[in-house]
PDB file of N, CA and C in Angstrom:
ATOM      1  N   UNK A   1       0.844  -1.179   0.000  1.00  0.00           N
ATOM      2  CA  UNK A   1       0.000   0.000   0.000  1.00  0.00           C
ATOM      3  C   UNK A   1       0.884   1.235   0.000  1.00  0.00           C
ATOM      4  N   UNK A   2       0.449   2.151  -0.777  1.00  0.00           N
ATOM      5  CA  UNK A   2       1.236   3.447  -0.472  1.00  0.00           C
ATOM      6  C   UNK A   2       0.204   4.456  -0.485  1.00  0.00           C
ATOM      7  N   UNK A   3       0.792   5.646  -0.183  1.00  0.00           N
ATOM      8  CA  UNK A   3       0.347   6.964  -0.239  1.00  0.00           C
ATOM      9  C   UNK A   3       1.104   7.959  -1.593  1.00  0.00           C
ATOM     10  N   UNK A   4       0.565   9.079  -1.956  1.00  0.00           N
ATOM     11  CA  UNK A   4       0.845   9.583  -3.570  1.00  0.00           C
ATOM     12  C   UNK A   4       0.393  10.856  -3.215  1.00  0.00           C
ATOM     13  N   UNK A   5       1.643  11.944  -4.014  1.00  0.00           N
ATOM     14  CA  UNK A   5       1.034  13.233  -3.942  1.00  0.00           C
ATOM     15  C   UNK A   5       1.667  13.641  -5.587  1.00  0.00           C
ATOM     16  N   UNK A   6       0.627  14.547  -5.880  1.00  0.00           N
ATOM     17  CA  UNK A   6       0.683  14.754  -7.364  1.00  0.00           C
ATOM     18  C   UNK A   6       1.722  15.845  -7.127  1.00  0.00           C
ATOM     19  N   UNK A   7       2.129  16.293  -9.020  1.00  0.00           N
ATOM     20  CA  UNK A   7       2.946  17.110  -9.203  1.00  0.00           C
ATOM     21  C   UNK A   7       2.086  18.415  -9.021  1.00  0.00           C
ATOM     22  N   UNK A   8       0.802  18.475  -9.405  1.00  0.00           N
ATOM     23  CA  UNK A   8       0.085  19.478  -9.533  1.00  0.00           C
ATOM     24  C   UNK A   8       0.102  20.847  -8.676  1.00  0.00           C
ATOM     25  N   UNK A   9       0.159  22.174  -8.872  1.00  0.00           N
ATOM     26  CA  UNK A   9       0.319  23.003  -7.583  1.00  0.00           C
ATOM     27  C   UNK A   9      -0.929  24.144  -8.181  1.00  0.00           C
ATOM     28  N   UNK A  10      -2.140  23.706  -7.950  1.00  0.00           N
ATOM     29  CA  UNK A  10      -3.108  25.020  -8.126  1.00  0.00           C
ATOM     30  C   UNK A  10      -2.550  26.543  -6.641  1.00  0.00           C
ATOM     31  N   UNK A  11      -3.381  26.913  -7.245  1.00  0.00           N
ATOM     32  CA  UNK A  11      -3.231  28.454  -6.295  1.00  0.00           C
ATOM     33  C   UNK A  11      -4.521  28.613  -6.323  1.00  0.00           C
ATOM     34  N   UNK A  12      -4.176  28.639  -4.684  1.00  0.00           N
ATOM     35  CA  UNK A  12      -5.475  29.231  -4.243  1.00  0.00           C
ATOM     36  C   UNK A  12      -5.379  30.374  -3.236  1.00  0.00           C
ATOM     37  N   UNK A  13      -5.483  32.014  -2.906  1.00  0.00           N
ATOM     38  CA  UNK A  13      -5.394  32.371  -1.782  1.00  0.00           C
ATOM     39  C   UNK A  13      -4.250  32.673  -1.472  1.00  0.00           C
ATOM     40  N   UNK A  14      -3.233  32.733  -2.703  1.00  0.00           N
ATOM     41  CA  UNK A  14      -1.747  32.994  -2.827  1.00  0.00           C
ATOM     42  C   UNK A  14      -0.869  31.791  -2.316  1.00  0.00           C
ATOM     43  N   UNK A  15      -1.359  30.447  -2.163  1.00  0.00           N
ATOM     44  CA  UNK A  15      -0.654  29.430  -1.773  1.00  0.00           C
ATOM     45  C   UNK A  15      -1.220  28.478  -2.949  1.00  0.00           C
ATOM     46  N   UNK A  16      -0.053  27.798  -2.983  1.00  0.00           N
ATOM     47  CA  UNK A  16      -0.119  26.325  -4.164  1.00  0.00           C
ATOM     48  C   UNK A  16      -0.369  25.160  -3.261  1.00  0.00           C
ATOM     49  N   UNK A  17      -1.227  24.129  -3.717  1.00  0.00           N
ATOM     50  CA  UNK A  17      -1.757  23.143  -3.375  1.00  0.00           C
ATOM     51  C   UNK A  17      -1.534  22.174  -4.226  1.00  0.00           C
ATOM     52  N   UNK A  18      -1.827  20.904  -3.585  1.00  0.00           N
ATOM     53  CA  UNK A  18      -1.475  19.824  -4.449  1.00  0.00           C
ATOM     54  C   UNK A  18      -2.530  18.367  -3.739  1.00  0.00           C
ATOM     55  N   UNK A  19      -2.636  17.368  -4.507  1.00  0.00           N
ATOM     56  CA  UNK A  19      -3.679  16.273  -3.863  1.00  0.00           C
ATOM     57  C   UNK A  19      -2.621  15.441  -3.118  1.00  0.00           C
ATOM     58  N   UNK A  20      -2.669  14.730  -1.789  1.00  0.00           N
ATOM     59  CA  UNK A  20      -2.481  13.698  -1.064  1.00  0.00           C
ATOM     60  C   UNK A  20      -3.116  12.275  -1.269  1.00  0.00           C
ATOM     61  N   UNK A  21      -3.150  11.434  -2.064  1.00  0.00           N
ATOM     62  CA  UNK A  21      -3.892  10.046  -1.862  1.00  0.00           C
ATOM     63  C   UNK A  21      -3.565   8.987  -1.518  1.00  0.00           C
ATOM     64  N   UNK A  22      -4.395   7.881  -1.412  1.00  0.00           N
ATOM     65  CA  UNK A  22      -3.740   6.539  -0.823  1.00  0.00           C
ATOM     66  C   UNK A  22      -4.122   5.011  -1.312  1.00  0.00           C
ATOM     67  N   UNK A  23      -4.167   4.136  -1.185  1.00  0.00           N
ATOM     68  CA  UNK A  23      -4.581   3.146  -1.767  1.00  0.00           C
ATOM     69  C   UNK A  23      -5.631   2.876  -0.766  1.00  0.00           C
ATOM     70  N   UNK A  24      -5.872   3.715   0.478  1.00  0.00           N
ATOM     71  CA  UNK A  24      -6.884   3.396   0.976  1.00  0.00           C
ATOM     72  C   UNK A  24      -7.028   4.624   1.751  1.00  0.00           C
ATOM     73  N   UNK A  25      -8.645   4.710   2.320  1.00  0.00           N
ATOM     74  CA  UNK A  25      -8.534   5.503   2.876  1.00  0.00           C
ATOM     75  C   UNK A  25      -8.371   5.435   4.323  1.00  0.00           C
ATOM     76  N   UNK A  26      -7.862   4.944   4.912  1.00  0.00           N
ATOM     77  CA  UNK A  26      -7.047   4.237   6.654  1.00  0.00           C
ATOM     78  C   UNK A  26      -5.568   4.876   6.222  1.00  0.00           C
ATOM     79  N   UNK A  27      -4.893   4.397   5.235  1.00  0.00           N
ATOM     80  CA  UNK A  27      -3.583   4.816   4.708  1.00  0.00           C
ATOM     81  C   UNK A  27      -3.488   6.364   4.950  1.00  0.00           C
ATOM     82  N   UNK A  28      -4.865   7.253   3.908  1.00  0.00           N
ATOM     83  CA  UNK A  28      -4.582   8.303   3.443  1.00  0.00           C
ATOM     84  C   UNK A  28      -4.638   9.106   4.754  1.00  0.00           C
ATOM     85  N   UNK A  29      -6.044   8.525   6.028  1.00  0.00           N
ATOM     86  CA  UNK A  29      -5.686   9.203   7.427  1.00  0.00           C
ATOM     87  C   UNK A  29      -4.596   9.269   8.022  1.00  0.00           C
ATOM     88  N   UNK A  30      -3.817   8.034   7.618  1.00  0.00           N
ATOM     89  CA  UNK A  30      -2.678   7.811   8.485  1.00  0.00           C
ATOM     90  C   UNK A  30      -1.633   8.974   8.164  1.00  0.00           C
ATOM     91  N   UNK A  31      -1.488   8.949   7.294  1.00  0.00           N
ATOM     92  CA  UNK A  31      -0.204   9.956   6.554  1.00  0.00           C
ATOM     93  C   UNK A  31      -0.480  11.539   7.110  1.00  0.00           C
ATOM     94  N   UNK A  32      -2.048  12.076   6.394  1.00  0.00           N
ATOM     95  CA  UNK A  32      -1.998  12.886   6.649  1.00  0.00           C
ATOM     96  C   UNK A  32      -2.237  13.021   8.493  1.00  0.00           C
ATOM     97  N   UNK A  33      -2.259  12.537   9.474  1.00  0.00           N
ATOM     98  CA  UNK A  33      -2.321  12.734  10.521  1.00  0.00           C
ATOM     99  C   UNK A  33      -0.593  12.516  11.032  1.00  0.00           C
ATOM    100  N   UNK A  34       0.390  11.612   9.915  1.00  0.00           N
ATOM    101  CA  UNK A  34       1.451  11.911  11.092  1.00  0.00           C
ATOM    102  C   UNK A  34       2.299  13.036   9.890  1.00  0.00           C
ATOM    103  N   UNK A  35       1.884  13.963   9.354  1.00  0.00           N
ATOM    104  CA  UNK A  35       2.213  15.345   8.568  1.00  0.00           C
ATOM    105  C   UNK A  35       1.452  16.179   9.134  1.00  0.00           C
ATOM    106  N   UNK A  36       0.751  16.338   9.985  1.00  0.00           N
ATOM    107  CA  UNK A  36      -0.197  17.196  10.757  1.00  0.00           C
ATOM    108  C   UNK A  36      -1.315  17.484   9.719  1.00  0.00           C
ATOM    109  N   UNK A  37      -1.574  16.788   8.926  1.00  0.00           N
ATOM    110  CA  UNK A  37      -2.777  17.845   8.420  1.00  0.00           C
ATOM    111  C   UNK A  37      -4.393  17.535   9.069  1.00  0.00           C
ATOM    112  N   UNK A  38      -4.459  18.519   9.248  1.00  0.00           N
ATOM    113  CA  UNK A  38      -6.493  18.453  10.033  1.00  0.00           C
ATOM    114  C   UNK A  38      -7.043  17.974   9.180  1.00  0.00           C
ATOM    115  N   UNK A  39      -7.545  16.608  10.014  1.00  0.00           N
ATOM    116  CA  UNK A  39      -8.589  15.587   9.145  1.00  0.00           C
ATOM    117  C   UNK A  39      -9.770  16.392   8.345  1.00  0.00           C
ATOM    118  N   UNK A  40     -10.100  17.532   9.550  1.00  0.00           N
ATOM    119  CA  UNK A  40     -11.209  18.276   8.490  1.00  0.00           C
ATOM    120  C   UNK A  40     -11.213  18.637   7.167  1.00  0.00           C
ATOM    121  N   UNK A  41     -10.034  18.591   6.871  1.00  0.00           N
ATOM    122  CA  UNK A  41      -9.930  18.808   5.468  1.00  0.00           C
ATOM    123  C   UNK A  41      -9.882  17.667   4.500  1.00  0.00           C
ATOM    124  N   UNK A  42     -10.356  16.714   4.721  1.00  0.00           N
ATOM    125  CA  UNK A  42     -10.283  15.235   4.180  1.00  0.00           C
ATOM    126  C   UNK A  42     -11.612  15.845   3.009  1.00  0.00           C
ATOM    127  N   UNK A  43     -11.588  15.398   2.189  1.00  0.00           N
ATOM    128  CA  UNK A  43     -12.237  15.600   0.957  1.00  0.00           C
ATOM    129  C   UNK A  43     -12.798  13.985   0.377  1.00  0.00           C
ATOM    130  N   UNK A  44     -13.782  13.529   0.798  1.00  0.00           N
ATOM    131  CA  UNK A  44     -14.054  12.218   0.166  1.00  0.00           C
ATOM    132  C   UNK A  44     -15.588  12.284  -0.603  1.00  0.00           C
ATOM    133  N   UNK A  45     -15.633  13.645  -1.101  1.00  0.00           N
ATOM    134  CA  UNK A  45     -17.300  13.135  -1.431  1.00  0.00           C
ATOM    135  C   UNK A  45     -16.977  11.967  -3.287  1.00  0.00           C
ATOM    136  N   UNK A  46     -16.174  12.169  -3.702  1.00  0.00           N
ATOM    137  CA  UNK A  46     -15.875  11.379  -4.761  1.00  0.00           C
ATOM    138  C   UNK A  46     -14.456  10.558  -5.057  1.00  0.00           C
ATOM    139  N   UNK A  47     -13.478  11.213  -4.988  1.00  0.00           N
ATOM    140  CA  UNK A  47     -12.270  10.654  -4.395  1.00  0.00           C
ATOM    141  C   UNK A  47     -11.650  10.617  -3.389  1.00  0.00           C
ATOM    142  N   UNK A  48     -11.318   9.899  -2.472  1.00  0.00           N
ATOM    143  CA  UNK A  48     -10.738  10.481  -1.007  1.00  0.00           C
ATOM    144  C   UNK A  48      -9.229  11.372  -1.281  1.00  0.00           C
ATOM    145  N   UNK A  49      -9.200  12.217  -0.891  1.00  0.00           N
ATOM    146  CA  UNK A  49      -8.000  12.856  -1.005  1.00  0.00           C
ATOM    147  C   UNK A  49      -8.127  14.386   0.300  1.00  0.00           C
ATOM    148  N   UNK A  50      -6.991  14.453   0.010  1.00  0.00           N
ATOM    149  CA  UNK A  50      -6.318  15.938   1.015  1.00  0.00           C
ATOM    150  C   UNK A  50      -6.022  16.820  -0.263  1.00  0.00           C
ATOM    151  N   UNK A  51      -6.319  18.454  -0.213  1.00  0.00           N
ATOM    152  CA  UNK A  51      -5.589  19.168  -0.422  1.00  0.00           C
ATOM    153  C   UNK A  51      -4.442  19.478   0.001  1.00  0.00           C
ATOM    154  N   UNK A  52      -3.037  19.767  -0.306  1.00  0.00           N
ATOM    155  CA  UNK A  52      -2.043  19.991   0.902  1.00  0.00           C
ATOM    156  C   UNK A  52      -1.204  21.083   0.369  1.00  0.00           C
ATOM    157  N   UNK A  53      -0.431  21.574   0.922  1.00  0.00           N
ATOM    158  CA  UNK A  53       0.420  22.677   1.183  1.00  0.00           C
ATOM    159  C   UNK A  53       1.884  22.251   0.488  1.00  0.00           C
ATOM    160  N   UNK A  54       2.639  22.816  -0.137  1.00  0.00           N
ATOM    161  CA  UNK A  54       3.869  22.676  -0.636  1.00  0.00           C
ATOM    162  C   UNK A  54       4.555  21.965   0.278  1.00  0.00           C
ATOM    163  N   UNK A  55       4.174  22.702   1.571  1.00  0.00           N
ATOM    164  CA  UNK A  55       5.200  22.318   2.949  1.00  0.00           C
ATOM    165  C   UNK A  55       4.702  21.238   3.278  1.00  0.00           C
ATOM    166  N   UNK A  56       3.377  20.589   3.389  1.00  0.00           N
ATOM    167  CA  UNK A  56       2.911  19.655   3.436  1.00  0.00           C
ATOM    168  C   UNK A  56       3.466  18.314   2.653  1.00  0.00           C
ATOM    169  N   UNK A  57       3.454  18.531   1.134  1.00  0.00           N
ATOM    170  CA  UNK A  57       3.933  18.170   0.153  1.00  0.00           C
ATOM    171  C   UNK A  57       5.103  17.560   0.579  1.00  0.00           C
ATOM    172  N   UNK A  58       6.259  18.114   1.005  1.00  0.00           N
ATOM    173  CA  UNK A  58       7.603  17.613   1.351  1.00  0.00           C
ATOM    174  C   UNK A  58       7.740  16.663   2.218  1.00  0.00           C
ATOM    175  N   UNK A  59       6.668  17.255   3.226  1.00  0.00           N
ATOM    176  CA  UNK A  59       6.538  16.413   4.288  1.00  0.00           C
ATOM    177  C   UNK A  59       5.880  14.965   4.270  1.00  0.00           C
ATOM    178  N   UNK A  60       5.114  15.133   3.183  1.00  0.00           N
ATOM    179  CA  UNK A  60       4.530  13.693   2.376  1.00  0.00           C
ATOM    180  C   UNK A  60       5.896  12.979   1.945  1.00  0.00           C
ATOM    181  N   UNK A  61       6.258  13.567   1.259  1.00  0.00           N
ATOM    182  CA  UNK A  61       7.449  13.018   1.014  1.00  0.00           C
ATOM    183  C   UNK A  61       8.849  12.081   1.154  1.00  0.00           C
ATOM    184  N   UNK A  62       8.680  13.080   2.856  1.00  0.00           N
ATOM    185  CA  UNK A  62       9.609  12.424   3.936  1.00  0.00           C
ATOM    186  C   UNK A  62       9.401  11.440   4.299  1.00  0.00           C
ATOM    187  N   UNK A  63       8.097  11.692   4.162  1.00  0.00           N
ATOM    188  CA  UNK A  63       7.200  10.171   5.166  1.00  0.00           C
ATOM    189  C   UNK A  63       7.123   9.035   4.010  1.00  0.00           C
ATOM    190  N   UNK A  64       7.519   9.067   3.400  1.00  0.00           N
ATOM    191  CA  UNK A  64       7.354   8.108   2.357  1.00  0.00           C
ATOM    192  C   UNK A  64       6.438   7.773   0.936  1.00  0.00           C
ATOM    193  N   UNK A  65       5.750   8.819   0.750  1.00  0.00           N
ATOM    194  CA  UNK A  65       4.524   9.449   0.235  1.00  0.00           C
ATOM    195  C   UNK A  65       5.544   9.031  -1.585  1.00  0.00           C
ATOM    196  N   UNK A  66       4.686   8.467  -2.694  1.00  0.00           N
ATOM    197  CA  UNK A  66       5.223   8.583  -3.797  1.00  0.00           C
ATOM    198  C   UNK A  66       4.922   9.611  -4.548  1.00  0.00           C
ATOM    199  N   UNK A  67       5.787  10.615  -5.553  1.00  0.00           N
ATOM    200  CA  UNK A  67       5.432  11.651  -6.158  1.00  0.00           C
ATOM    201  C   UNK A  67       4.630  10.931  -7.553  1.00  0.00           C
ATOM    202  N   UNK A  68       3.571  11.393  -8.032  1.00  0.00           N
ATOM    203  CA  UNK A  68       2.913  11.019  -9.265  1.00  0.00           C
ATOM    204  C   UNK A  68       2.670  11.755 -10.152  1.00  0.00           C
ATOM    205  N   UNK A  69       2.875  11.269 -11.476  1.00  0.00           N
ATOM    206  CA  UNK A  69       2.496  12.629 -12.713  1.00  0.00           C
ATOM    207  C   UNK A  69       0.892  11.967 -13.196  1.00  0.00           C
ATOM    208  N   UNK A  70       0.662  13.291 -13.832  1.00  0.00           N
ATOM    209  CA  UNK A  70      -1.314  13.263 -13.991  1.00  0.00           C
ATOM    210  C   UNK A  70      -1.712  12.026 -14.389  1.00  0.00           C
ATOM    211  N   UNK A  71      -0.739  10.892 -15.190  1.00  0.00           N
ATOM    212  CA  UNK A  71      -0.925   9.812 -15.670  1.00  0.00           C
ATOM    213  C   UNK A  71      -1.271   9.011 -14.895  1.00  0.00           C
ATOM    214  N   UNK A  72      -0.461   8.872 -13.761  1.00  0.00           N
ATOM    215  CA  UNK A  72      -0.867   7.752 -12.777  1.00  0.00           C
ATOM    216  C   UNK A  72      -1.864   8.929 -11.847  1.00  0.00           C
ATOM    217  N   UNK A  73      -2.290   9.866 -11.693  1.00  0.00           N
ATOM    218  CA  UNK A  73      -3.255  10.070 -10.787  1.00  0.00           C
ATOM    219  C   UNK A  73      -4.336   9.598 -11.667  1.00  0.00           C
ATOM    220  N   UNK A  74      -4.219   9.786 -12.981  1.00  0.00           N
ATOM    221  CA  UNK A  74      -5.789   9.610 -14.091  1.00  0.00           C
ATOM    222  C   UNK A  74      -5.696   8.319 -13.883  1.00  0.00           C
ATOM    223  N   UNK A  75      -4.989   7.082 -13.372  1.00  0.00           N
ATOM    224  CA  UNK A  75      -4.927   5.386 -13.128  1.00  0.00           C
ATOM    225  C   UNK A  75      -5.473   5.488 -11.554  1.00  0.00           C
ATOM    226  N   UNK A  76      -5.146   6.115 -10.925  1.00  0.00           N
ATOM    227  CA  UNK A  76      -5.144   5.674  -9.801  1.00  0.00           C
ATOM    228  C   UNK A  76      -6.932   6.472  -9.299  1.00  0.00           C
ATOM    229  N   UNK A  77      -7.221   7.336 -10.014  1.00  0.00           N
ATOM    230  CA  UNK A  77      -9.014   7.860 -10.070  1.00  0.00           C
ATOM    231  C   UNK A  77      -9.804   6.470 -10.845  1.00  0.00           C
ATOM    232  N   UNK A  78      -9.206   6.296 -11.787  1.00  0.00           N
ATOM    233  CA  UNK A  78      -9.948   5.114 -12.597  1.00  0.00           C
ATOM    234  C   UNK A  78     -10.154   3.653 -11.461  1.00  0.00           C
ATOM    235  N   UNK A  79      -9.044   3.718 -11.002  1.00  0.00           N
ATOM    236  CA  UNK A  79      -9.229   1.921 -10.373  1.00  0.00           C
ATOM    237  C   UNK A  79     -10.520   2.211  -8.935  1.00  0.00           C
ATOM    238  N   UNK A  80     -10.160   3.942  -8.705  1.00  0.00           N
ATOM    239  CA  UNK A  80     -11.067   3.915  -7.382  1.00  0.00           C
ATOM    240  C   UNK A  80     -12.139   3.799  -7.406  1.00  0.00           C
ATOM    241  N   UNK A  81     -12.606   4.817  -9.038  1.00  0.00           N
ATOM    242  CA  UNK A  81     -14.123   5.108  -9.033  1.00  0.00           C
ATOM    243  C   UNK A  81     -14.664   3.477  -9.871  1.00  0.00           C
ATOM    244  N   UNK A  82     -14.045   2.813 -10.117  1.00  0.00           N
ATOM    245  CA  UNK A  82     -14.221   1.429 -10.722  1.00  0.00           C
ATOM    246  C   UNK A  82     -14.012   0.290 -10.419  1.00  0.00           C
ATOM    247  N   UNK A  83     -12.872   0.293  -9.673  1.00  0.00           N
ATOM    248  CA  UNK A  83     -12.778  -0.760  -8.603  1.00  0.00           C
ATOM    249  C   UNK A  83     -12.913  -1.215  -7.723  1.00  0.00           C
ATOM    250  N   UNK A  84     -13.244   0.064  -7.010  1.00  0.00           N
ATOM    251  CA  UNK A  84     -13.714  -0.154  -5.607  1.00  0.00           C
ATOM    252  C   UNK A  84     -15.072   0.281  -4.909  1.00  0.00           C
ATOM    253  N   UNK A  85     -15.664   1.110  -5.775  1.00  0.00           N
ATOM    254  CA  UNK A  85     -17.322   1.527  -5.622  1.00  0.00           C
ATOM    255  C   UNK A  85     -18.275   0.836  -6.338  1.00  0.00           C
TER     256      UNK A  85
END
């Protein structure tokens, strides 16, 4: 099982963001709770994911988090919304 954060960096609010995901969503709590991010911000009405912070981002990173380009996030949306719902 792993956890995945895209290359992507929208702006929002003068800060760049990027998605956090996981092969599950137990995984994706896990990560983002030992990177500090507030569960409240868990986003699951269609894909489970985190918005996160650049600084966040790194910190995904550290923790073991794999970096992904849009290709494997567009694989890794496909298997969720199809494989597992």
């Amino acid at each position: 099982m792993a956890a995945y954060v895209n290359k992507l960096r929208r702006r929002f609010g003068g800060l760049a963001f990027c998605h956090l995901l996981a092969d599950t969503e137990e995984e994706l709590h896990a990560i983002a709770a030992r990177i500090g991010v507030d569960s409240r911000l868990f986003q699951g009405e269609k894909i489970p994911h985190y918005d996160i912070s650049q600084a966040k981002r790194a910190l995904a990173l550290a923790a073991g988090a794999v970096e992904i380009d849009r290709d494997r996030l567009a694989e890794l949306i496909r298997n969720y919304t199809y494989g597992r719902r």
